[in-house]
N, C-alpha and C. Protein backbone atom coordinates (compact mmCIF):
# COMPACT_ATOMS: atom_id res chain seq x y z
N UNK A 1 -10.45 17.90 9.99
CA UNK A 1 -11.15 16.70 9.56
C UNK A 1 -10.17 15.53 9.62
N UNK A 2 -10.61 14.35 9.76
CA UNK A 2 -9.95 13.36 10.23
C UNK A 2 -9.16 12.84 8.91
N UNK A 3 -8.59 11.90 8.65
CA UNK A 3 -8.02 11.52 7.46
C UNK A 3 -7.84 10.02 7.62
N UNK A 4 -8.13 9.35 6.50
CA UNK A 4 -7.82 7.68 6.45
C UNK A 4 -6.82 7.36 5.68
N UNK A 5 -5.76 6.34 6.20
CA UNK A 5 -4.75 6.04 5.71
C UNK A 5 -4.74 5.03 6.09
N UNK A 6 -4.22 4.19 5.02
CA UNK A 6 -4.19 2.66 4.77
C UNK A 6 -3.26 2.17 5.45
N UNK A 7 -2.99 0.84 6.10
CA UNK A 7 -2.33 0.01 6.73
C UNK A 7 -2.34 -0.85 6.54
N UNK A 8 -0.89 -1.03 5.92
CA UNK A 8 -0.86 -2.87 5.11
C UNK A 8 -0.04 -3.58 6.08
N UNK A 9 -0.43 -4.88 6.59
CA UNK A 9 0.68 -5.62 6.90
C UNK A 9 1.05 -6.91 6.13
N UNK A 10 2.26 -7.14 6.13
CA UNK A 10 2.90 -8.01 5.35
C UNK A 10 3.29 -9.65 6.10
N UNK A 11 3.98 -9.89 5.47
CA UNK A 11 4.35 -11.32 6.34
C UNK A 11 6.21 -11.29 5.42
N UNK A 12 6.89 -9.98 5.91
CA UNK A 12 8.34 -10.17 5.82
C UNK A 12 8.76 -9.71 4.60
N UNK A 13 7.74 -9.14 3.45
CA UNK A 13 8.38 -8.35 2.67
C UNK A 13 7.71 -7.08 2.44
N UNK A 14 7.42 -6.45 3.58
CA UNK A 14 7.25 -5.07 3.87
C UNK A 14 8.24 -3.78 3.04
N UNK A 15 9.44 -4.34 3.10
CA UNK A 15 10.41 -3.04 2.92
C UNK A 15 10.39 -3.38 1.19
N UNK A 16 9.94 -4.77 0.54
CA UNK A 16 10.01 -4.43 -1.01
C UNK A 16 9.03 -4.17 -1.41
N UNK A 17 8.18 -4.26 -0.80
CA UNK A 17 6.80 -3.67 -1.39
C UNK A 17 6.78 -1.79 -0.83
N UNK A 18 6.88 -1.61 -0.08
CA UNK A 18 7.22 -0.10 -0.11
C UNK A 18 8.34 0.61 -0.93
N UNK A 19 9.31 -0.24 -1.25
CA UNK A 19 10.19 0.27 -2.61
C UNK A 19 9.54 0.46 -3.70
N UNK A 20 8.59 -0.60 -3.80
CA UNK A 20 7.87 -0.77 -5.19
C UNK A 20 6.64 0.12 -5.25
N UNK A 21 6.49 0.31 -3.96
CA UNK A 21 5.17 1.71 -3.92
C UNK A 21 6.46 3.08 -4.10
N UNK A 22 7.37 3.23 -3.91
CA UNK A 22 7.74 4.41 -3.94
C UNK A 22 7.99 4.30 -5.16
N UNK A 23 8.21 3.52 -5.96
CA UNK A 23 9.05 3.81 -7.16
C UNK A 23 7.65 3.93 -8.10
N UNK A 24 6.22 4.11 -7.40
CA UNK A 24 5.42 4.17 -8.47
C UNK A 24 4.80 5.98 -8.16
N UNK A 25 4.59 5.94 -6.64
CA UNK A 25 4.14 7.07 -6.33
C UNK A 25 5.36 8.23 -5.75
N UNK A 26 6.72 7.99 -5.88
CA UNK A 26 7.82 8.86 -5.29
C UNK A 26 7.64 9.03 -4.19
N UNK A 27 8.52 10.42 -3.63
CA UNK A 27 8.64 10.53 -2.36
C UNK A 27 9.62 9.99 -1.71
N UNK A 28 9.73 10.37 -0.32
CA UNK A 28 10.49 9.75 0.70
C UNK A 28 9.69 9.61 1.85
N UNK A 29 10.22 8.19 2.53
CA UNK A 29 9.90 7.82 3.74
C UNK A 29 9.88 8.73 5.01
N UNK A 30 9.11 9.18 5.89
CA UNK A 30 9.66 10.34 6.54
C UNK A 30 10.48 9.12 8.20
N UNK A 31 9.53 7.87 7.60
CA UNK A 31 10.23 7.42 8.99
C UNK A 31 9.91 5.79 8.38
N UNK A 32 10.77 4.95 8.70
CA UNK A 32 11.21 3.50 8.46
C UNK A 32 11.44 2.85 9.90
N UNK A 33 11.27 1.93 10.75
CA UNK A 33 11.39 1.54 11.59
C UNK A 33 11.35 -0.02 11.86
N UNK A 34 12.73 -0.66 12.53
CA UNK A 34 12.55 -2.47 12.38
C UNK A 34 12.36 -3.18 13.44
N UNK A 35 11.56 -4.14 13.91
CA UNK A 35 11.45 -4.35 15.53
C UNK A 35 12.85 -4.25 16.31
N UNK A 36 14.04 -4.06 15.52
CA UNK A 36 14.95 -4.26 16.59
C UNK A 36 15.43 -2.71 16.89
N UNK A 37 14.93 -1.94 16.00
CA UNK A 37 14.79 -0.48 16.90
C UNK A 37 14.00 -0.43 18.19
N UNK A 38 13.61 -1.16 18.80
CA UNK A 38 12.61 -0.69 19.61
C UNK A 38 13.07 -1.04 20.66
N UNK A 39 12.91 -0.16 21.71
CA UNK A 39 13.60 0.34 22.99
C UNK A 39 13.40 -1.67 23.92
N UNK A 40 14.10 -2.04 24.58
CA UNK A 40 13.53 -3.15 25.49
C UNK A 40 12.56 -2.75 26.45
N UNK A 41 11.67 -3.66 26.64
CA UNK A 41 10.56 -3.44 27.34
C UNK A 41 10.01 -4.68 28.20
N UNK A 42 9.84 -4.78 29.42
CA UNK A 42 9.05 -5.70 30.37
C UNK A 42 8.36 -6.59 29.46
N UNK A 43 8.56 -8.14 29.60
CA UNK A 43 7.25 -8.49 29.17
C UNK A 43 7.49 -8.62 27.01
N UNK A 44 7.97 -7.67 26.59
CA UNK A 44 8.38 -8.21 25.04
C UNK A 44 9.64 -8.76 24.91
N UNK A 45 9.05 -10.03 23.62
CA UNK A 45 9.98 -11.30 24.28
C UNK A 45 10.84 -10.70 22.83
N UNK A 46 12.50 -11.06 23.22
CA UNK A 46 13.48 -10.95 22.26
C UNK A 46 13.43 -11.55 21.33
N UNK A 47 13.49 -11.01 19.76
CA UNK A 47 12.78 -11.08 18.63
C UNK A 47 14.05 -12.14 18.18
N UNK A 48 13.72 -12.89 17.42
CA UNK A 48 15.02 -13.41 16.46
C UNK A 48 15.61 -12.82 15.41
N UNK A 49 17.08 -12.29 14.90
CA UNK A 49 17.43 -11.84 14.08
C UNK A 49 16.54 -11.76 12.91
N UNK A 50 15.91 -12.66 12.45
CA UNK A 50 15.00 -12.38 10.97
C UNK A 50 14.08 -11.67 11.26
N UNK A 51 13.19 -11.75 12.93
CA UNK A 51 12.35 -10.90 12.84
C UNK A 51 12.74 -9.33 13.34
N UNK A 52 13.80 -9.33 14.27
CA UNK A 52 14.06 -8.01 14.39
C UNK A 52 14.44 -7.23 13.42
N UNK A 53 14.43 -7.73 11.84
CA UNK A 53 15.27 -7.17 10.86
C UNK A 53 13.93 -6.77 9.86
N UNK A 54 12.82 -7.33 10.59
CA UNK A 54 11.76 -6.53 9.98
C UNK A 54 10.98 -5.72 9.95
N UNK A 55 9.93 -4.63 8.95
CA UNK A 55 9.85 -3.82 9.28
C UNK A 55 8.83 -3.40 10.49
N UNK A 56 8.85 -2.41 11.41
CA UNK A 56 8.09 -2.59 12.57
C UNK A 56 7.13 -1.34 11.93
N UNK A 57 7.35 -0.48 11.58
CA UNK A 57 6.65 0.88 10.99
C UNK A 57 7.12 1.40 9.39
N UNK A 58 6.29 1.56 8.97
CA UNK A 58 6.72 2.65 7.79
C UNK A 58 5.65 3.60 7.67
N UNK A 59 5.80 4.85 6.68
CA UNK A 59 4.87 5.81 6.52
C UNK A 59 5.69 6.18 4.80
N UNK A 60 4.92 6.20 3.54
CA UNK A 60 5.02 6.94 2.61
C UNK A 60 4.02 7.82 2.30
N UNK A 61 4.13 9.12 2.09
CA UNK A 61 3.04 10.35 2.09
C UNK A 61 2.83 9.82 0.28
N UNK A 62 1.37 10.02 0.06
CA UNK A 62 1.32 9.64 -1.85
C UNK A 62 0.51 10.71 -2.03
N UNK A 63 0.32 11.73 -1.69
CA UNK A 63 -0.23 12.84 -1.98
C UNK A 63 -0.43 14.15 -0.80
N UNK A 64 -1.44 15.02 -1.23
CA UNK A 64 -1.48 15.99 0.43
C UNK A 64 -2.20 15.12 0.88
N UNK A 65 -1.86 14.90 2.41
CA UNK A 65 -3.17 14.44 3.35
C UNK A 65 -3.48 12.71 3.50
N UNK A 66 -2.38 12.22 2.59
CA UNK A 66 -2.43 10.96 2.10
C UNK A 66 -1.53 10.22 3.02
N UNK A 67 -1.58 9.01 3.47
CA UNK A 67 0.16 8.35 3.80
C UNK A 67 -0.49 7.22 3.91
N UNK A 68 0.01 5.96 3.19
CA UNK A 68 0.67 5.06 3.16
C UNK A 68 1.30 4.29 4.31
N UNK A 69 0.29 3.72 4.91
CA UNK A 69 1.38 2.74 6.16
C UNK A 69 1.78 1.50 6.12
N UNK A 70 2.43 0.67 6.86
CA UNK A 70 2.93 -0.63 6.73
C UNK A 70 3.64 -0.74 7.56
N UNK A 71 3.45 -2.12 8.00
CA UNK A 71 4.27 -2.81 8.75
C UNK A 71 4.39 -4.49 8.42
N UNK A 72 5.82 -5.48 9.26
CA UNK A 72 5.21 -6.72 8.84
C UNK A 72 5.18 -7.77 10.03
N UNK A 73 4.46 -8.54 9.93
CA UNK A 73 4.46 -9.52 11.18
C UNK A 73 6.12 -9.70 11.74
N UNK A 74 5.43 -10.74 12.89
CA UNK A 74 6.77 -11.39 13.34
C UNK A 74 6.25 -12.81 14.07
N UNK A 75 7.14 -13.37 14.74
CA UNK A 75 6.97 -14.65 14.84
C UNK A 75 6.18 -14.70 16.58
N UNK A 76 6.15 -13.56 16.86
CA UNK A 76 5.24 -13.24 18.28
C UNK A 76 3.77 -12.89 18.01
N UNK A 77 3.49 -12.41 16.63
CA UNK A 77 2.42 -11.75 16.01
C UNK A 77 1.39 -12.70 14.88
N UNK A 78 2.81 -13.74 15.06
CA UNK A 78 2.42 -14.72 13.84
C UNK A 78 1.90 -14.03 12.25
N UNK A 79 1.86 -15.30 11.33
CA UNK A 79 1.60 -14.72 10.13
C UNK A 79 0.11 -14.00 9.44
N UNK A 80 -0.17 -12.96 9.08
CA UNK A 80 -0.93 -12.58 8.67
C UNK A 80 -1.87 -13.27 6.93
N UNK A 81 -3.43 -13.42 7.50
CA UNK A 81 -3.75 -13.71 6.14
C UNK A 81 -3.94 -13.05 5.35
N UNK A 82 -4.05 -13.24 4.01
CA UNK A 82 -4.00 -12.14 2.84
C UNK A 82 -5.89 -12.61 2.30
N UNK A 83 -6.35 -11.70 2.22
CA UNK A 83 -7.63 -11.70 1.88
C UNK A 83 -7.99 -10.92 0.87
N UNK A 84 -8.96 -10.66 0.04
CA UNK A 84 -9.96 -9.81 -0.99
C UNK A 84 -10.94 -9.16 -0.12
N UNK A 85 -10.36 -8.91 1.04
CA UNK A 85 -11.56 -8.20 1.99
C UNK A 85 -10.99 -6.16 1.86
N UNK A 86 -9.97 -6.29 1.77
CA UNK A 86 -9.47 -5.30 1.46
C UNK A 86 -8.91 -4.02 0.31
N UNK A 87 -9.42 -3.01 -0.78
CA UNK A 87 -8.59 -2.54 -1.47
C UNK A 87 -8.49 -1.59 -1.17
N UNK A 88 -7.29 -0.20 -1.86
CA UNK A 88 -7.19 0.40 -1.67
C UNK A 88 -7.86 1.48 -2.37
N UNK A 89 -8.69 2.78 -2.60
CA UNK A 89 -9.21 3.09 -3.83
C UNK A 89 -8.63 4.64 -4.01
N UNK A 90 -7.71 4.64 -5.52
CA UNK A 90 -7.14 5.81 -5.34
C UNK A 90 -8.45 6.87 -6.18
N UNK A 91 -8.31 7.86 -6.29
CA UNK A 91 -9.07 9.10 -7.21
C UNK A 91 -8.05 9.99 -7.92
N UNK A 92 -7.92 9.64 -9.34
CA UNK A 92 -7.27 10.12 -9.87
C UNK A 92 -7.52 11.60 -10.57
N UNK A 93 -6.48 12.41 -10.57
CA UNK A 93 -6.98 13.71 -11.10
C UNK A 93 -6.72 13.79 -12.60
N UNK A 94 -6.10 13.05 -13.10
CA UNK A 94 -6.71 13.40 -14.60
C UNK A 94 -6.63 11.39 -15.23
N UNK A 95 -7.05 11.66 -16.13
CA UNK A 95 -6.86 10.07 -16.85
C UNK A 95 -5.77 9.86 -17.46
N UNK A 96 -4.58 10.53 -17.80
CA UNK A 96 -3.68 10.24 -17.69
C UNK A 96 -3.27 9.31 -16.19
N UNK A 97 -2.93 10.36 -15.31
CA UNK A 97 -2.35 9.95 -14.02
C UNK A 97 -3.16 8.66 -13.44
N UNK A 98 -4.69 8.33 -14.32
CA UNK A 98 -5.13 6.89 -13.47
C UNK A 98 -4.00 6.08 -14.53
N UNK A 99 -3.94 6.01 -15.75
CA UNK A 99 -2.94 4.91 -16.40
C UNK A 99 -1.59 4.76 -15.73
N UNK A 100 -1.53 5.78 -15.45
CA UNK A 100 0.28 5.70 -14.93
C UNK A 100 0.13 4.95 -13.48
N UNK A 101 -0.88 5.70 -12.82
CA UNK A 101 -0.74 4.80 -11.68
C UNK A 101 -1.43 3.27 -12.08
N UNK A 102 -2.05 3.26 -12.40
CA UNK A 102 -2.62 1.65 -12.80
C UNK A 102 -1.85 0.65 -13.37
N UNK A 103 -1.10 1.58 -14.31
CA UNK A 103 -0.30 0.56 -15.15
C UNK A 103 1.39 0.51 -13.83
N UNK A 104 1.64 1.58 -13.68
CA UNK A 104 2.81 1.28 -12.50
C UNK A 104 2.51 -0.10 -11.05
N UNK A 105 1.29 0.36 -10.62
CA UNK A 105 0.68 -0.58 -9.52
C UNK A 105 0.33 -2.15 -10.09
N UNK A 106 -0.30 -2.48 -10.96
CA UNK A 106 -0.47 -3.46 -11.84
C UNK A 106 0.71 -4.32 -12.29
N UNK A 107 1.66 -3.80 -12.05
CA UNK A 107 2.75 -4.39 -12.84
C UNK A 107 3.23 -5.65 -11.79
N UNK A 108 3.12 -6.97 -12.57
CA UNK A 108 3.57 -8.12 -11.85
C UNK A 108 2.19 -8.92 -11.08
N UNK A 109 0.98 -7.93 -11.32
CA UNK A 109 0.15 -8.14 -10.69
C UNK A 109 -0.90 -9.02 -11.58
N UNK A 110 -2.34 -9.32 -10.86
CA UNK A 110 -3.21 -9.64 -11.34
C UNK A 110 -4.54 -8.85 -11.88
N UNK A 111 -4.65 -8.29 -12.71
CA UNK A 111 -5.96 -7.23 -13.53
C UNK A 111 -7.18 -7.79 -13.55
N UNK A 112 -8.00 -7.62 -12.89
CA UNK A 112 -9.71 -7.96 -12.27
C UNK A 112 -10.25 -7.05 -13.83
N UNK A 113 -10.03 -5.98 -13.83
CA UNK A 113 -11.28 -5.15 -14.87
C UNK A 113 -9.95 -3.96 -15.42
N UNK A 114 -9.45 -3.94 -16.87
CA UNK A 114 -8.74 -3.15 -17.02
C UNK A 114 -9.14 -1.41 -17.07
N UNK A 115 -8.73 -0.55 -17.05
CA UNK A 115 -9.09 1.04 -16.95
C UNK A 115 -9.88 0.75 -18.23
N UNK A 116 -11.40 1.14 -18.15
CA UNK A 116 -12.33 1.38 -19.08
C UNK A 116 -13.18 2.58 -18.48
N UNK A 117 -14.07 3.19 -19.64
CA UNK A 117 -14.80 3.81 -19.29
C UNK A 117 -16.35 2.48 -18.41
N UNK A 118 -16.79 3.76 -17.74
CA UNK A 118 -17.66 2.78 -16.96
C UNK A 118 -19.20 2.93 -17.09
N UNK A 119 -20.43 2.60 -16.67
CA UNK A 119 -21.67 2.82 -16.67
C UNK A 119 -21.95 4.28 -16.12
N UNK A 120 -21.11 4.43 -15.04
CA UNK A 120 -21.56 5.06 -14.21
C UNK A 120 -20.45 7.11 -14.78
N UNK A 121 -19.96 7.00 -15.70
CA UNK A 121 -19.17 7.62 -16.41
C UNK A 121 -17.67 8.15 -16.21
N UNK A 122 -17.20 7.15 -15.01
CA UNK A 122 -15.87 7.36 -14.75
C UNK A 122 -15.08 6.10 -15.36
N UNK A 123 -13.55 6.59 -15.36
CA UNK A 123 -12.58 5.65 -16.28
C UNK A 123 -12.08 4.84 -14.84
N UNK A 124 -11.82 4.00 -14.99
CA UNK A 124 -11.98 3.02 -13.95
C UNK A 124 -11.13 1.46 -14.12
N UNK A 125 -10.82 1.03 -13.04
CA UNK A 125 -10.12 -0.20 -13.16
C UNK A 125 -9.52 -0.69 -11.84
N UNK A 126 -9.69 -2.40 -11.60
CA UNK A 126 -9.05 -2.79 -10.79
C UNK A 126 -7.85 -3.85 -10.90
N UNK A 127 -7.17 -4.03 -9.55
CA UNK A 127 -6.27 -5.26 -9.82
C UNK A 127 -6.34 -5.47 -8.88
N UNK A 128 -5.30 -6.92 -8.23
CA UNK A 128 -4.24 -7.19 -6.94
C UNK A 128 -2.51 -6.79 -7.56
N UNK A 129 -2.10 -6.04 -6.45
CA UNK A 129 -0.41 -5.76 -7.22
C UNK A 129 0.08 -7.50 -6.95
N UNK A 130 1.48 -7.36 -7.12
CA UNK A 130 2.49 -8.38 -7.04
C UNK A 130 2.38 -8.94 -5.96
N UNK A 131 1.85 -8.25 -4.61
CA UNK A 131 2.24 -8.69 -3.47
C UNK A 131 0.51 -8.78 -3.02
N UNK A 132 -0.55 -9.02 -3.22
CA UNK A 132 -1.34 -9.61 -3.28
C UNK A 132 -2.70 -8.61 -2.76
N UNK A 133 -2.50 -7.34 -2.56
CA UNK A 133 -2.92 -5.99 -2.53
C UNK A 133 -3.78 -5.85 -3.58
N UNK A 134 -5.38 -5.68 -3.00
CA UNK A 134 -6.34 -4.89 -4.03
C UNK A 134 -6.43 -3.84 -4.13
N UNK A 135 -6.82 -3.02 -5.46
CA UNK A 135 -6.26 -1.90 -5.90
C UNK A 135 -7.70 -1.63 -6.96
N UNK A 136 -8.26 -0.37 -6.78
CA UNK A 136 -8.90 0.22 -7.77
C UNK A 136 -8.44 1.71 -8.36
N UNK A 137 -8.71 1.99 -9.48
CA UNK A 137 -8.24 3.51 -9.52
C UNK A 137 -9.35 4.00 -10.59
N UNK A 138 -9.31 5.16 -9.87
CA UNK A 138 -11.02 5.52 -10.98
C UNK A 138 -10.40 7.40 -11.34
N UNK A 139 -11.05 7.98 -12.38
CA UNK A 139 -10.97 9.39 -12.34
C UNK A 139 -12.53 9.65 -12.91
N UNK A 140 -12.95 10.59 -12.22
CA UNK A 140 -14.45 10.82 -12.46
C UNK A 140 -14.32 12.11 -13.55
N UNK A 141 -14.36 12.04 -14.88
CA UNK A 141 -14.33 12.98 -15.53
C UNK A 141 -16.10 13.79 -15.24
N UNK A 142 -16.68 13.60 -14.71
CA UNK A 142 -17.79 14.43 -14.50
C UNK A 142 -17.33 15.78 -13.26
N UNK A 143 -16.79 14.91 -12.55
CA UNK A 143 -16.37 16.49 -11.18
C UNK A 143 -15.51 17.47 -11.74
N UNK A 144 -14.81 16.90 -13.29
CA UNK A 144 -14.08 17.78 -13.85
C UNK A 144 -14.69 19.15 -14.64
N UNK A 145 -15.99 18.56 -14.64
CA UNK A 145 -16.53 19.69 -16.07
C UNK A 145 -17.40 20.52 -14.96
């Protein structure tokens, strides 16, 4: 079965916002990559030091089956807009682990609806993190019983 994994791009602070995702969800990077790793090629025009120094790929795994991507513009790619068209929605396995992640992801951020119980009978909550990323995290205590 296929699997969906998120892809954020940034506009040049790619590598602190993936610090700040690791330091909420752990792990290690299995691969980090900056445009100036990348082999020369016909036709791609030579990056400027600031942009070759940014990130061209990342991957953090945040669970089984899960990963975390990112990358960040460059000045060939121009800057990316940041929109509310996008969140990410985690499923938490117990209500503990939605606070920890909510309150870890949240931090620095902006809180839309804090973790409450909901209508619909899951504990629930959204934000944007620090870096301007929408974020929901829900745990459905009904699939539990």
């Amino acid at each position: 079965m296929a699997s969906i994994n998120p892809y954020l791009i940034f506009n040049g602070n790619c590598e602190e916002a993936f610090l700040f995702y690791q330091s909420v969800f752990g792990g290690e990077f299995p691969y980090i990559g900056r445009f100036n790793d990348m082999p020369p090629a016909e036709g791609n025009p030579i990056l400027s030091e600031e942009d070759g120094n940014r990130i061209m790929h990342v991957t953090l795994p945040i669970s089984d089956g899960y990963v975390l991507m990112g990358s960040d513009s460059n000045s060939a790619s121009g800057e990316v807009a940041f929109g509310a068209n996008v969140s990410l929605s985690i499923n938490a396995k117990s209500k503990e682990e939605a606070d920890k992640l909510f309150n870890g992801l949240s931090a620095g951020g902006s809180v839309t609806m804090p973790m409450n119980q909901t209508f619909w009978g899951a504990y629930f909550g959204m934000f944007a993190d620090k870096f301007g990323i929408h974020w929901m995290v829900n745990f459905d205590e009904n699939e539990n019983n």
